[in-house]
C-alpha atoms as a PDB file:
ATOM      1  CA  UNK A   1      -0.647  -7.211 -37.874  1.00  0.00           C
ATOM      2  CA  UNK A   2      -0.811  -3.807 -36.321  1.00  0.00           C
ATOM      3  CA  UNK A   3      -1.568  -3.129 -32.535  1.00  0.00           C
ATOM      4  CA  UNK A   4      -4.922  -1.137 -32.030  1.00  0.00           C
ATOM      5  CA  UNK A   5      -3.844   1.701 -29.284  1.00  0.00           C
ATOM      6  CA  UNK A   6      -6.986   1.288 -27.687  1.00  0.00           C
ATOM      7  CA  UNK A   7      -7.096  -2.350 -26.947  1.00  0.00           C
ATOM      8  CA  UNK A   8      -3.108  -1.671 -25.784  1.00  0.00           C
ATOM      9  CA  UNK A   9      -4.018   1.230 -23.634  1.00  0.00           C
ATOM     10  CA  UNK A  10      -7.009  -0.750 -22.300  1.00  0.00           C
ATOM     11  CA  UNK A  11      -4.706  -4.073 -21.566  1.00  0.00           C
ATOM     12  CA  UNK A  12      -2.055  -2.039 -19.969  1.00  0.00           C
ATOM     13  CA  UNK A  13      -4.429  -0.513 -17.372  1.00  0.00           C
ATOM     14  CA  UNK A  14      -5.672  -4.429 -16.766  1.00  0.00           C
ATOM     15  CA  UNK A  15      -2.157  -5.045 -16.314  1.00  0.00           C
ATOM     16  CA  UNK A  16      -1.588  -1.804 -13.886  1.00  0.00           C
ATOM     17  CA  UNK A  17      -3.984  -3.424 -11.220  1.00  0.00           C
ATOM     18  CA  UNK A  18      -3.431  -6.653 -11.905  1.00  0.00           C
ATOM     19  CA  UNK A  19       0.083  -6.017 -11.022  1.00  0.00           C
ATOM     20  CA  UNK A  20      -0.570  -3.281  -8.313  1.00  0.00           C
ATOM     21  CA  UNK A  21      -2.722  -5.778  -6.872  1.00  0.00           C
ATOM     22  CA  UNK A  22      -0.431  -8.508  -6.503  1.00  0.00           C
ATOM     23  CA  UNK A  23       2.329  -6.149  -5.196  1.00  0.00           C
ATOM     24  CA  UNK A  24       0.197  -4.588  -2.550  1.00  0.00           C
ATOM     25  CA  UNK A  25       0.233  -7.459   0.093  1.00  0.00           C
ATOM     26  CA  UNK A  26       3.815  -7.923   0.389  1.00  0.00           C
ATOM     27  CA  UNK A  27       4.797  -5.973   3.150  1.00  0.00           C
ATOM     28  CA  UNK A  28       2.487  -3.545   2.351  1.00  0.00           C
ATOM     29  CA  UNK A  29       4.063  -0.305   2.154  1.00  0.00           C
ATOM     30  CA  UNK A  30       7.443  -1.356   1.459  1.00  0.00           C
ATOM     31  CA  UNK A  31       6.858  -2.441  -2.445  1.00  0.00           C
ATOM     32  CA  UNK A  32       5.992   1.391  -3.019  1.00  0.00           C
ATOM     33  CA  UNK A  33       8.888   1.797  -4.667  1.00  0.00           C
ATOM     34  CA  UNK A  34       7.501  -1.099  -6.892  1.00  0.00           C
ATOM     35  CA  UNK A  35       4.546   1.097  -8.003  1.00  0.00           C
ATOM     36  CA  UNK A  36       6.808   3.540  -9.463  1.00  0.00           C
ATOM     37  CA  UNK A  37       8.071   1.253 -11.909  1.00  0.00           C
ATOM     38  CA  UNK A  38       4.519  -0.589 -12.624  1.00  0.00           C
ATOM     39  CA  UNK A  39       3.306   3.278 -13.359  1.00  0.00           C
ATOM     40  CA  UNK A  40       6.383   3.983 -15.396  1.00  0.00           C
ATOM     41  CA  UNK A  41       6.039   0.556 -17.102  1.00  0.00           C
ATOM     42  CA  UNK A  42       2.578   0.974 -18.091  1.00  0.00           C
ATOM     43  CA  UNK A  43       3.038   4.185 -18.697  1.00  0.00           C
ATOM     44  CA  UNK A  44      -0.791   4.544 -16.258  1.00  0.00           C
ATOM     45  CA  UNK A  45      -0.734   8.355 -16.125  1.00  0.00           C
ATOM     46  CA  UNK A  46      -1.378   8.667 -19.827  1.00  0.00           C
ATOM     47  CA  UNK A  47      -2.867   5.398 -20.576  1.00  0.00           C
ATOM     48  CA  UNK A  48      -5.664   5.609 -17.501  1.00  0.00           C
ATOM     49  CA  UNK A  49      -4.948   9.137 -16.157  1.00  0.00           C
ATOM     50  CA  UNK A  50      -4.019   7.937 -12.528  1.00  0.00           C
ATOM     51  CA  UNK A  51      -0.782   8.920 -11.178  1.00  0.00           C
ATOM     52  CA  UNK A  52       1.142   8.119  -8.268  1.00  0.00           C
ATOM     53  CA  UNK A  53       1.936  11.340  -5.517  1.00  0.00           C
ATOM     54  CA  UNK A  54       4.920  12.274  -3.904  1.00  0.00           C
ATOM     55  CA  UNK A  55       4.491   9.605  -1.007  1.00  0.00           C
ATOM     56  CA  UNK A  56       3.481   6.856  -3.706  1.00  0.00           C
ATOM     57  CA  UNK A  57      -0.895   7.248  -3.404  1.00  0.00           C
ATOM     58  CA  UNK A  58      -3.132   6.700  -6.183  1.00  0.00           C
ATOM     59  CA  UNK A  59      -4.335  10.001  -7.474  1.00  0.00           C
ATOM     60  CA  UNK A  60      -7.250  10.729  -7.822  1.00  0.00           C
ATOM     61  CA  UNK A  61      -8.075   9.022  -4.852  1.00  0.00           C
ATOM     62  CA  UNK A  62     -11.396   7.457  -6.238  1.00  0.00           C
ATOM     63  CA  UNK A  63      -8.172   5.208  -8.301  1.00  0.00           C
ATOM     64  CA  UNK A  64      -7.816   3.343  -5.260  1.00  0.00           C
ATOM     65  CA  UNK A  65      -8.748  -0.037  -5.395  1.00  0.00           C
ATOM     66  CA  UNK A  66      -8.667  -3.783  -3.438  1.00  0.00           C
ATOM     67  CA  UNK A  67      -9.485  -7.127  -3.886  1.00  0.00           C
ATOM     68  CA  UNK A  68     -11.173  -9.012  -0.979  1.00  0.00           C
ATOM     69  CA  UNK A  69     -11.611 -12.921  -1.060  1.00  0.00           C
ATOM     70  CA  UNK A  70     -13.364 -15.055   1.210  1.00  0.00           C
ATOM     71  CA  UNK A  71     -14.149 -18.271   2.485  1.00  0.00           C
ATOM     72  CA  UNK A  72     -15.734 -20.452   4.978  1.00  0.00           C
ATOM     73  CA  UNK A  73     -12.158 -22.096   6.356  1.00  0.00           C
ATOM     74  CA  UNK A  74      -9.939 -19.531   5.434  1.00  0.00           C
ATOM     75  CA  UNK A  75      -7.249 -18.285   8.639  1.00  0.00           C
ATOM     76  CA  UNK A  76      -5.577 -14.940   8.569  1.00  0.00           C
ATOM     77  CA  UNK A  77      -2.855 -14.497  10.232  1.00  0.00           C
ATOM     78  CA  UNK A  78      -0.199 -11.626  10.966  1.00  0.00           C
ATOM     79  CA  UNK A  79       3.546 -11.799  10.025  1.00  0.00           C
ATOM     80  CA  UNK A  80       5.776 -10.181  12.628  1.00  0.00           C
ATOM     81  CA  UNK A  81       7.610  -7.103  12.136  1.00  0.00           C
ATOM     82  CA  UNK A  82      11.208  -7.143  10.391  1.00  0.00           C
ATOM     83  CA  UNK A  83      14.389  -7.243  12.780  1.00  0.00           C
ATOM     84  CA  UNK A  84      17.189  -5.196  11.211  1.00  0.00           C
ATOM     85  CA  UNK A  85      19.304  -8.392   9.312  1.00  0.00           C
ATOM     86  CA  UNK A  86      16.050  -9.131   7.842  1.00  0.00           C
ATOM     87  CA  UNK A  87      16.074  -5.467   6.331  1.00  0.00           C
ATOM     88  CA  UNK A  88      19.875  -5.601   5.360  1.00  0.00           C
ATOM     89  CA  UNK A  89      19.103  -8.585   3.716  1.00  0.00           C
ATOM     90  CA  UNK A  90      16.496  -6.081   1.816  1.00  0.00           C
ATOM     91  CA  UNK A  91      18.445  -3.537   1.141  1.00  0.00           C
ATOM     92  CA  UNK A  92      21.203  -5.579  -0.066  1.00  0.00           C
ATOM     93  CA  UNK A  93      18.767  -6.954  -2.985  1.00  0.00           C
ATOM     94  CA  UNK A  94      17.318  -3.931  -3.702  1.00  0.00           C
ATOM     95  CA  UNK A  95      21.330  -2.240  -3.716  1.00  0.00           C
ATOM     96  CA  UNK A  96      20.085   0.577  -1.402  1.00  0.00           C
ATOM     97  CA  UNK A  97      21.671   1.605   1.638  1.00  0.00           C
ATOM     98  CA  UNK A  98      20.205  -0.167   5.142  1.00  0.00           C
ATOM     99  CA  UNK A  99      18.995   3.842   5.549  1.00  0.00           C
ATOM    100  CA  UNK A 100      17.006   3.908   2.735  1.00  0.00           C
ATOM    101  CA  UNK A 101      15.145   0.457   3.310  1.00  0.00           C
ATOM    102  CA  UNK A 102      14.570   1.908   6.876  1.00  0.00           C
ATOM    103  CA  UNK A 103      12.754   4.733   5.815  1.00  0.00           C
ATOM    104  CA  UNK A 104      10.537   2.998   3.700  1.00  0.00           C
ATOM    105  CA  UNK A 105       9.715   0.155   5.851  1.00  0.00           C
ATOM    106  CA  UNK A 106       9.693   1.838   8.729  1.00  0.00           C
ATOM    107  CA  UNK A 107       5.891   0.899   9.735  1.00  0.00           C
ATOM    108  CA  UNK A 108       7.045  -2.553   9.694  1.00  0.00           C
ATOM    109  CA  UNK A 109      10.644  -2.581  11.724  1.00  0.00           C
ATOM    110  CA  UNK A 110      10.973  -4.329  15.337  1.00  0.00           C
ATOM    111  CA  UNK A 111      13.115  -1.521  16.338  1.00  0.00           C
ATOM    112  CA  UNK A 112      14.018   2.078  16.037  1.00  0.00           C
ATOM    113  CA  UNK A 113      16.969   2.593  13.457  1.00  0.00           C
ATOM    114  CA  UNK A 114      18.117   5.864  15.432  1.00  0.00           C
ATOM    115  CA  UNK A 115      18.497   3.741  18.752  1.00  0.00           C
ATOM    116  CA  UNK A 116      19.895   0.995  16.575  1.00  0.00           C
ATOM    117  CA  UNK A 117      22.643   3.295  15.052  1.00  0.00           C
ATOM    118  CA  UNK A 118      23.485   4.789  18.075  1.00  0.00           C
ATOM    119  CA  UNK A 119      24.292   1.176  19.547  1.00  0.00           C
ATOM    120  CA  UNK A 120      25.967   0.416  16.552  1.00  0.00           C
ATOM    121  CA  UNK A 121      28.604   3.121  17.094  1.00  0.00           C
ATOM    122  CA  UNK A 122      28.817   2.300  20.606  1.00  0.00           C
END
């Protein structure tokens, strides 16, 4: 049986936020190197003419989307920031350097990398 294009290009951009949408809680900015590969997947640029910029947006912006839930007894909570091991441990999955995991989670680390290095070499 052949594969309409349109209902593929249409399922792949269902897929695109399905999956963007369950990637974009976990530590929020660090799965941005996740989109990359959802975008490249789906190929979303040509299938739903969104593309992802330099820094990893949604462009156009008016792409941007979320998915709120609520109820009655639900608890949010915060999780802490990340201690260094926890981002070796990262980096070490990912096979990037401890650098590179820095940079990208860097609005979630319990401490400053450069003050970290330079007690490292200490």
């Amino acid at each position: 049986k052949a594969v309409n294009p349109e209902a593929l290009t249409a399922w792949k951009a269902e897929m695109l936020w399905q999956l963007y949408a369950a990637t974009e809680n976990y530590l929020n900015r660090s799965v941005d190197d996740q989109k990359s590969t959802l975008f490249s997947l789906l190929d979303a640029e040509r299938a739903i003419g969104v593309r992802l910029t330099e820094s990893f947006a949604m462009w156009p912006g008016a792409a941007v989307s979320g998915l709120y839930f609520s109820h009655p007894e639900s608890r949010y909570f915060g999780v802490g920031k990340l201690e260094r091991d926890q981002v070796e441990d990262y980096a070490r999955r990912k096979d990037w350097t401890r650098a590179e995991a820095e940079k990208w989670l860097a609005p979630v680390l319990n401490y400053d990398p450069r003050n970290a290095a330079a007690i490292a070499a200490e």
